[in-house]
Every structure is written in C-alpha cells, then in structure tokens.
Protein backbone atom coordinates (compact mmCIF):
# COMPACT_ATOMS: atom_id res chain seq x y z
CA UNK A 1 0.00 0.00 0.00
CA UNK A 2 0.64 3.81 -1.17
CA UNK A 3 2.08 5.29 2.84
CA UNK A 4 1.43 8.64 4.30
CA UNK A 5 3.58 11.17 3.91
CA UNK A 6 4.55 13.78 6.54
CA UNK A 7 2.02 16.23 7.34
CA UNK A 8 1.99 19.29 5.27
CA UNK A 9 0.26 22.64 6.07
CA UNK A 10 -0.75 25.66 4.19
CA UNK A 11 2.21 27.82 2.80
CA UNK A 12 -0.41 30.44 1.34
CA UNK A 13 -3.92 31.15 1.94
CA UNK A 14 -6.32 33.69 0.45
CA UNK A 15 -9.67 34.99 -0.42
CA UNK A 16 -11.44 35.00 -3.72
CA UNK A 17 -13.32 37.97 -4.97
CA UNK A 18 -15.99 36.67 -6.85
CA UNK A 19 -17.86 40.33 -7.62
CA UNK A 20 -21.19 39.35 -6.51
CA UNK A 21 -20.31 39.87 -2.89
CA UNK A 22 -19.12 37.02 -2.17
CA UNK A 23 -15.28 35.81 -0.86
CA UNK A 24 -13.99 32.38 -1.59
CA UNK A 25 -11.23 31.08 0.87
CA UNK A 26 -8.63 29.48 -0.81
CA UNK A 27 -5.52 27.87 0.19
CA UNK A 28 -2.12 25.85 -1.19
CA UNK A 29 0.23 23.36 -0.01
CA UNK A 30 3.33 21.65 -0.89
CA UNK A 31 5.03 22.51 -3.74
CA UNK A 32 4.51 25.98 -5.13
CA UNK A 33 6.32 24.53 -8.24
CA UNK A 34 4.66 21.26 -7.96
CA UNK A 35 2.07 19.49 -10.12
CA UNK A 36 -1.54 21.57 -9.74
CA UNK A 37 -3.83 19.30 -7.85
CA UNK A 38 -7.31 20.53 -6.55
CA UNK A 39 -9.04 19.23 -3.77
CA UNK A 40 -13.06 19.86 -4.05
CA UNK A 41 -15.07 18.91 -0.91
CA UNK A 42 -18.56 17.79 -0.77
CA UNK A 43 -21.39 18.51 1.09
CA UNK A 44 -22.46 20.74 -0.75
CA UNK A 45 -21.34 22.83 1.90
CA UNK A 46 -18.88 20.44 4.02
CA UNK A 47 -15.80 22.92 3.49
CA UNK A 48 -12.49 21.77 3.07
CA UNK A 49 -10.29 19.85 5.05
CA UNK A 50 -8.98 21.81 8.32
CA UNK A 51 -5.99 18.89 9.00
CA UNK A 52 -2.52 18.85 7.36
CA UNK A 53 -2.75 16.73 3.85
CA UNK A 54 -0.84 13.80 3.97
CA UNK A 55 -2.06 12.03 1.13
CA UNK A 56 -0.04 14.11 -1.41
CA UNK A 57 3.70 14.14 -2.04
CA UNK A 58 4.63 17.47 -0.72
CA UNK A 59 7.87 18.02 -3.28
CA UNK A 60 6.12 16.89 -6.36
CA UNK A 61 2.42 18.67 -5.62
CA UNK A 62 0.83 22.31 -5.58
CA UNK A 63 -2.11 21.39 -3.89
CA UNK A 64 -4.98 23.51 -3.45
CA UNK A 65 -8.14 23.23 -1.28
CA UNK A 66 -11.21 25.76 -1.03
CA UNK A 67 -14.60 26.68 0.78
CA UNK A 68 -17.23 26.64 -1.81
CA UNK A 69 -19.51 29.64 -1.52
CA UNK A 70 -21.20 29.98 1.66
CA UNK A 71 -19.29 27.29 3.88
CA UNK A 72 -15.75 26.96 5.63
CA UNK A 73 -13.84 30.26 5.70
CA UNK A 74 -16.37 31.70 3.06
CA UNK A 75 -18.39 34.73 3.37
CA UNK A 76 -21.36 35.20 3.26
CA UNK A 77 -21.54 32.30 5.93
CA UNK A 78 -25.02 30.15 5.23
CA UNK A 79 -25.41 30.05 8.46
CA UNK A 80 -26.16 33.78 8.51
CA UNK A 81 -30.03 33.99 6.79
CA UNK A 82 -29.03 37.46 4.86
CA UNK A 83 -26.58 35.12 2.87
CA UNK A 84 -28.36 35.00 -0.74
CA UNK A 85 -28.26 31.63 -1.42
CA UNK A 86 -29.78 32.13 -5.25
CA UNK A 87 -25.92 33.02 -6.03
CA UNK A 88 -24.91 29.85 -5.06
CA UNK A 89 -25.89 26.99 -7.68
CA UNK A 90 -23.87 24.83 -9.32
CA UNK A 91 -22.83 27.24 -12.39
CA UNK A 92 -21.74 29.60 -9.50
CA UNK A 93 -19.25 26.72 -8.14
CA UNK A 94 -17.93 26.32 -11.27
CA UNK A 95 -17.17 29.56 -12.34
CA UNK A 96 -15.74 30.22 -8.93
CA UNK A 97 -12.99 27.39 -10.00
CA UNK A 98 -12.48 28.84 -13.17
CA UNK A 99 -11.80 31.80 -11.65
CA UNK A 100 -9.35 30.56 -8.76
CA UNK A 101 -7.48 28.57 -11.32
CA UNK A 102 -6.92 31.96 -13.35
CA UNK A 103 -6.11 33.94 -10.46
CA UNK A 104 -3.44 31.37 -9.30
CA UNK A 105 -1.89 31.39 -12.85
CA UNK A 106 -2.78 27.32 -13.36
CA UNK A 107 -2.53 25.97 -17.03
CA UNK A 108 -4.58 22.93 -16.13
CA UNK A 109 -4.78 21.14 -12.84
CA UNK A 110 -5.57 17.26 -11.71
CA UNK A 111 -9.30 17.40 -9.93
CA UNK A 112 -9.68 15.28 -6.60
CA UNK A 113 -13.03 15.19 -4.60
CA UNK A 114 -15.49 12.76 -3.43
CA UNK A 115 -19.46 12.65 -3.23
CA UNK A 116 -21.13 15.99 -4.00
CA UNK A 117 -17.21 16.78 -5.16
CA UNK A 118 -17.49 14.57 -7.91
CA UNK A 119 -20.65 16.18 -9.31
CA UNK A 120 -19.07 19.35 -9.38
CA UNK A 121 -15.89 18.25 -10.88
CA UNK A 122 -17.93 16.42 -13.40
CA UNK A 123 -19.98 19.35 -14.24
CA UNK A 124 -16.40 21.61 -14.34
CA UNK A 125 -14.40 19.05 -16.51
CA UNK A 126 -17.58 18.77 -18.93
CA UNK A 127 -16.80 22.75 -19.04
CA UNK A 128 -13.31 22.98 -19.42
CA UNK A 129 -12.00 19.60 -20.73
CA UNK A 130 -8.82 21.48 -21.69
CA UNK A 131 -8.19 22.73 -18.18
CA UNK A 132 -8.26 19.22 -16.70
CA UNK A 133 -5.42 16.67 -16.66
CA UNK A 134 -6.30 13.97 -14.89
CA UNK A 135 -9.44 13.23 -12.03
CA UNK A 136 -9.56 10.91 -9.00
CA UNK A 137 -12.79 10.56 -7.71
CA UNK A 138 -13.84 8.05 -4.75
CA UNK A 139 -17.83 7.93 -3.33
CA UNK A 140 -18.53 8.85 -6.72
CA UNK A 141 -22.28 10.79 -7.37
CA UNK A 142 -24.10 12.55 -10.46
CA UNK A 143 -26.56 14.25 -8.37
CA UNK A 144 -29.24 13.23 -10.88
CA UNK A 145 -32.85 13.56 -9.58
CA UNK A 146 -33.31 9.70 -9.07
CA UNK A 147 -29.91 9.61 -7.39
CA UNK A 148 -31.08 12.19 -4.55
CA UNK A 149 -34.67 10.55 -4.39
CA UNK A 150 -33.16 7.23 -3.59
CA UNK A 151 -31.00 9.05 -0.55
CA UNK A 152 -33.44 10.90 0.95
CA UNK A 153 -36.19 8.42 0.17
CA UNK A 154 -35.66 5.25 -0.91
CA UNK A 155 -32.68 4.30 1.29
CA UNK A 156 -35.73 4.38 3.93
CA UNK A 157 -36.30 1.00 3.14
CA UNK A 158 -33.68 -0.12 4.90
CA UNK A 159 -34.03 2.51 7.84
CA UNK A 160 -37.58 3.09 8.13
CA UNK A 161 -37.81 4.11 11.78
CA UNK A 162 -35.15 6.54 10.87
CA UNK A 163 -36.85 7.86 8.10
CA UNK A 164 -40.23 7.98 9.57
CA UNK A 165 -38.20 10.80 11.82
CA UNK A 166 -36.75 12.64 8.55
CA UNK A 167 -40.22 12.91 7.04
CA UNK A 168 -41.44 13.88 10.55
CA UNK A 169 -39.13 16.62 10.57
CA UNK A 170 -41.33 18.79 8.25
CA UNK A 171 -44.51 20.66 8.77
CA UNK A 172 -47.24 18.00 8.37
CA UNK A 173 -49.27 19.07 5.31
CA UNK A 174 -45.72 18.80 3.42
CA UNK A 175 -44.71 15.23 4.39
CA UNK A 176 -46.06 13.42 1.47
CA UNK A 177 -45.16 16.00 -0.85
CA UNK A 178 -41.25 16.97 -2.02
CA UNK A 179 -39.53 16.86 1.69
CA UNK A 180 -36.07 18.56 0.03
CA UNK A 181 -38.36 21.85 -0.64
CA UNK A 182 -39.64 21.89 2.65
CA UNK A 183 -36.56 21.24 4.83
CA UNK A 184 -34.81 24.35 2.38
CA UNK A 185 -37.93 26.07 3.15
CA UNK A 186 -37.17 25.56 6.92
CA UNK A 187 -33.61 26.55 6.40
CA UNK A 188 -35.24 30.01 5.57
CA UNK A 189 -36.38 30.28 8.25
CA UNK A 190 -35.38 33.85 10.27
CA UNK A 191 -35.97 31.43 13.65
CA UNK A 192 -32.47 30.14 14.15
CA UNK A 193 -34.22 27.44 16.37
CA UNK A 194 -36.40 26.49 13.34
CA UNK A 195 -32.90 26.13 11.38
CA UNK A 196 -31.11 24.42 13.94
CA UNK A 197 -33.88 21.67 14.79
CA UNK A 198 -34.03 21.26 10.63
CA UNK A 199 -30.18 21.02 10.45
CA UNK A 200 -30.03 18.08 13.28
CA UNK A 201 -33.12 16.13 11.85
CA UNK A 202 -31.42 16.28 8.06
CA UNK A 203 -28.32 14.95 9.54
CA UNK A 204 -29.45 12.28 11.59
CA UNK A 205 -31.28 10.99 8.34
CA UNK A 206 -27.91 11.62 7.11
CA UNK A 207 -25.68 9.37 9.64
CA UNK A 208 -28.64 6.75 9.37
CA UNK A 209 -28.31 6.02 6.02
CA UNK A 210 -24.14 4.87 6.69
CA UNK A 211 -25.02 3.82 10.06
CA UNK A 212 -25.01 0.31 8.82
CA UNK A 213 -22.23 0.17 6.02
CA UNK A 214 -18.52 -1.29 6.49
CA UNK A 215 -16.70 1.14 8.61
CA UNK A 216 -19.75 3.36 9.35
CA UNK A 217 -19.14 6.12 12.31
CA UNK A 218 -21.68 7.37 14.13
CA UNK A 219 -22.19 11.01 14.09
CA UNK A 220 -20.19 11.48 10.73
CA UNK A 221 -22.33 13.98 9.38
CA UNK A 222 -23.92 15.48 12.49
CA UNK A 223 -20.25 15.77 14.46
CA UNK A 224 -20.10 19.22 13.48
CA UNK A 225 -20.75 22.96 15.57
CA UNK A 226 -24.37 24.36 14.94
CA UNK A 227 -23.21 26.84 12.69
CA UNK A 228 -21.13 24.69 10.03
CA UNK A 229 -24.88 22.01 10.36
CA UNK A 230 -26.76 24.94 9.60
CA UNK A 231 -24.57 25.94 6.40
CA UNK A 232 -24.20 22.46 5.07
CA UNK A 233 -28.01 21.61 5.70
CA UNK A 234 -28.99 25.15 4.21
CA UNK A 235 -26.91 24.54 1.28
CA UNK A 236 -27.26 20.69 0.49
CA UNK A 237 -31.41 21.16 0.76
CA UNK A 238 -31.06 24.31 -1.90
CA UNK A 239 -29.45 22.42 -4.51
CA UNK A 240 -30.84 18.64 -3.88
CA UNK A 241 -34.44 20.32 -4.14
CA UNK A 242 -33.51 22.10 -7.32
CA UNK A 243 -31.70 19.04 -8.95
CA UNK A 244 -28.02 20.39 -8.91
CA UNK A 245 -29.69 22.80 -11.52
CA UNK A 246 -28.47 19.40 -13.79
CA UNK A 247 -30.96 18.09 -16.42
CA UNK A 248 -31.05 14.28 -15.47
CA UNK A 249 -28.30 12.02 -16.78
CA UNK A 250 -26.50 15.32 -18.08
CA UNK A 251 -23.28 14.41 -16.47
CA UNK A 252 -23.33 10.68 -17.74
CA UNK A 253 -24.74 11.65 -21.35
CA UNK A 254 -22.09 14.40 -21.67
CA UNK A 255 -18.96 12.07 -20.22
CA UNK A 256 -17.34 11.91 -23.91
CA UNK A 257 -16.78 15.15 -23.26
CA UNK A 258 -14.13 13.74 -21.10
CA UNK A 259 -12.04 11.50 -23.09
CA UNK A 260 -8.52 12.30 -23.00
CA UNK A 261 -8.36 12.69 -19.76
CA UNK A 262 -6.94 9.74 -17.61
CA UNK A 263 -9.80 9.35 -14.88
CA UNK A 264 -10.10 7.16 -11.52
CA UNK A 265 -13.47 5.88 -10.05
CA UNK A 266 -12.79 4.24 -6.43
CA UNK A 267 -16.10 3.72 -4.99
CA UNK A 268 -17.71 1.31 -2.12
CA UNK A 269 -19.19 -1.86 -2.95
CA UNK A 270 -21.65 -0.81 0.03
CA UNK A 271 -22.45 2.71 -0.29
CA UNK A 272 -25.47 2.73 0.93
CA UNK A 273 -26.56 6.79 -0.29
CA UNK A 274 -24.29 6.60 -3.25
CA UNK A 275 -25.28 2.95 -5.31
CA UNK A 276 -22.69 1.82 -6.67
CA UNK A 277 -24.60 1.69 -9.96
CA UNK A 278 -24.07 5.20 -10.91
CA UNK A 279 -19.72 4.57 -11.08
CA UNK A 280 -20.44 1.50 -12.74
CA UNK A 281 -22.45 3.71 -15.42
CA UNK A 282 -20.39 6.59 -15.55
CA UNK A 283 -17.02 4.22 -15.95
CA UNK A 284 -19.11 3.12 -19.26
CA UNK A 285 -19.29 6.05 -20.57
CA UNK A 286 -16.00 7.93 -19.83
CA UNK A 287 -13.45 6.89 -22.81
CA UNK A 288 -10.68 5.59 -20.81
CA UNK A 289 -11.83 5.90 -17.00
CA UNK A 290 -10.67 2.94 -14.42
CA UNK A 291 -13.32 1.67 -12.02
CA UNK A 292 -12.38 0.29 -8.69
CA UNK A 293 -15.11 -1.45 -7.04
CA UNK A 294 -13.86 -2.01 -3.36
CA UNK A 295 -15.36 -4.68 -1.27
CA UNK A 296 -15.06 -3.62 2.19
CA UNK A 297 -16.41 -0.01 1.97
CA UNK A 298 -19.49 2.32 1.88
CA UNK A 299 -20.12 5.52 1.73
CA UNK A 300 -17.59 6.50 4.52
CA UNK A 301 -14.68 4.92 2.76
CA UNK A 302 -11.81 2.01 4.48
CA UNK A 303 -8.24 1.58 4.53
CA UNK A 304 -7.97 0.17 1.33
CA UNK A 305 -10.29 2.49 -0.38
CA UNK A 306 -8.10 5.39 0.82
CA UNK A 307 -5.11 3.28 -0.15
CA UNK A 308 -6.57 3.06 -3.51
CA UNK A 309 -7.29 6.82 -4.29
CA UNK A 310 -3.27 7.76 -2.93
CA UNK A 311 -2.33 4.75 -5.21
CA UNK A 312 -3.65 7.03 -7.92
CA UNK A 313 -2.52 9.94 -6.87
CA UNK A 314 1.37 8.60 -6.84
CA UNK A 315 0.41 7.42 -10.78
CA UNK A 316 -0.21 10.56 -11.39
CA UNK A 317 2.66 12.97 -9.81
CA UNK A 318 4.96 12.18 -12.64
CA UNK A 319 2.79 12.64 -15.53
C-alpha cells in the first residue's frame, strides 16, 4: 500500500473575490512549483479539510483546497439567513474554479473530490475539458434527480424508523409531498431554532443512512458545531431540491466530453446513499476511465479504499 507522507500545512492562503459579494477562501500546499492538484469537498457545503494533507507528495504537488460559496472560511456564511443563497448553484461553483485557477496562474490542474465533489468536478471538466489533466474521484455521485430521491427516500427502506423521523421533521401538510423543498424552506427560516432543529433532523437521516455500512461512524455527518450544520443543511437542501440545476443524466450523457483525460473511479461496494450503480455507469461512458469497485467499503470509505485513491494519486505525480 501507497504510505502517508509527513504532514503538510498551508504555505499560502487567500480569499477569492468573486464580484457578486461574495469571498472564496482558498488555500495551497506543498510545492509551489509542484504538479496543480485541486481538492473539491462535498457537502455541498462540508468545506475543506482543516488537518494537514498527507495524502499528497509534498515536493512533487501544488495542492490547493477551497470553501465553496457559503461554507468553511467563506463569506457570506449560510449560516447567517441574509446570505443569498440564489448566487450559489452549481454554475456559480464552477465559475468560482475557473476563476481561482486563473487567479493562481494554473494551465490545467488534476481534480480530486469525493461525493457531492465529484458532481461538481464532473460538471467543471464537462466545461473545461482542456483545463483538466487527470481526475480521481472516490464515493462517486451525479446528483441526478433519481440519485437524490433514492438518498433521501428510498434508502428508507432499509431505515424506516429513521426515516419515519426525517419525514417527521417537516410541517405536516408537506410530508407526502417533495420533503427537500420543505426542509430548504425551513432553512429560511429567520428562527435560528427552526434552522437548527431542521439542520439536526437532516443529519441524523444523514448518519442513518451509513449507520449500517462497512466502517460506518456514528455522528459522521452530524459531528459538526451548529453553525457549520446549519450551512451544510442550508446549502445541500437548496441544490438537492432544485436538482443540482443538472438536467437528469447530463453528467453521464455528456462524459465523452471527457475523453482524454486519464480518470479514476474508487467507490464502495456498500455505499449505501451513493449505489454503486451510478460509477459503474459513468465508468461506461468515460473513454478511458478505471473503475475500482472495493469490497469492504461504503459511503464513509476504508483503509484500502483510501489506499486506492493515494495509489492514484502517486500514478499521477509524474505525468
């Protein structure tokens, strides 16, 4: 197996002007001459890593990691109800990477992200093909309408009680109609207490749903402060209930768009909100993508799924 390396911090940080009010934290670490590698977190509206990376060679990679709008070191903060969340939608996220990548002076860069960070890399490299070398993406999701209806719905099945509490977590004349509307109409809520109860019933649905996979933690979504469940919750119901703003199966019809460029798939053979199928169909249709199906994992990842994602990131230092 691919071994840590030493941890390695930050040598610059920054904020993003994006002109619409809004300030993107950015920073880099490593190699300031090193291969461009960047980091894009899920959630939507997780923020980036706090911790040293240690996955990355530090002398061979220019890493970069960054707050998507509203979340992490990013202002407006979400969990702040003047923050304007119809400037944050997926077209937003992506132009916000275009932009960091030309305000860093970066030809083309290798994407890395999991989960909602593969939809948005997806969705950028479908963009910008020519600004992409290669992409490494574990806990891999399209965001398409069926995929969010089977994580906030169907994986019920298997958690009923659990979900009985979800649904219950919305006003009762909207609990057999579309549940992501109402819980993003409850994150609108000027009542912070009205957020805050919202916030903690969407992420105990959340940590239900892995409770029962290979490696599953409790409290992996919920082990957060109030304000950071707030801005996640706040953001992740605004863009699930509008679809990612993605016409379904856009990111799997348009993945020619991405041949040429050298792509991993890791994913868990028992991610339980992520189905597998949806790598398996994306691998199909992305000329020259690798799919590694790993046996002992869900949603929350294992040893060797971790040791399979650095295993692609040392491939890929050299090239």
């Amino acid at each position: 197996m691919v071994d840590f390396y030493p941890p390695t911090s930050p040598y610059d940080t920054g904020f993003l002007d994006t002109g619409d009010g809004n300030r993107i934290y950015y920073e880099q670490l490593g190699n300031p001459d090193g291969k461009p590698a960047l980091n894009v977190h899920g959630g939507p509206g997780a923020g980036a890593p706090r911790q040293p990376t240690r996955a990355w060679d530090p002398e061979r990679y220019r890493v970069i990691r960054f707050d998507q709008r509203n979340c992490g070191r990013s202002t407006p903060h979400a969990s702040d109800p003047a923050a304007d969340m119809s400037l944050n939608t997926t077209q937003h996220l992506i132009d916000d990477m275009e932009r960091l990548r030309e305000h860093l002076g970066i030809d083309r860069w290798l994407l890395n992200g999991a989960s909602w960070g593969v939809t948005l890399i997806l969705a950028y490299a479908q963009q910008h093909p020519e600004r992409v070398s290669e992409v490494i993406v574990p806990a891999v999701t399209t965001s398409r309408r069926s995929e969010i209806d089977w994580l906030y719905r169907g994986a019920g099945r298997f958690r009923p009680e659990a979900w009985d509490r979800f649904r219950d977590g919305v006003p009762e004349d909207e609990r057999d109609g579309d549940l992501l509307a109402a819980y993003s109409r409850l994150m609108e809520n000027p009542d912070r207490a009205v957020r805050e109860k919202a916030a903690a019933d969407w992420l105990a649905w959340e940590d239900a749903v892995i409770s029962d996979e290979p490696n599953g933690s409790p409290g992996m979504y919920s082990d957060r402060d109030v304000d950071a469940s707030i801005a996640m919750v706040r953001i992740c119901a605004h863009f699930f209930s509008n679809g990612a703003w993605l016409a379904e199966d856009q990111l799997l019809r348009d993945a020619h768009k991405l041949a040429g460029i050298p792509g991993v798939l890791v994913h868990g053979r028992h991610d339980m909100g992520c189905p597998v199928q949806t790598a398996w169909e994306l691998a199909k249709a992305w000329p020259g993508a690798r799919l590694h199906i790993i046996e002992d994992a869900g949603h929350g990842g294992s040893d060797l799924m971790s040791a399979t994602t650095r295993a692609a990131i040392e491939e890929f230092k050299n090239r």
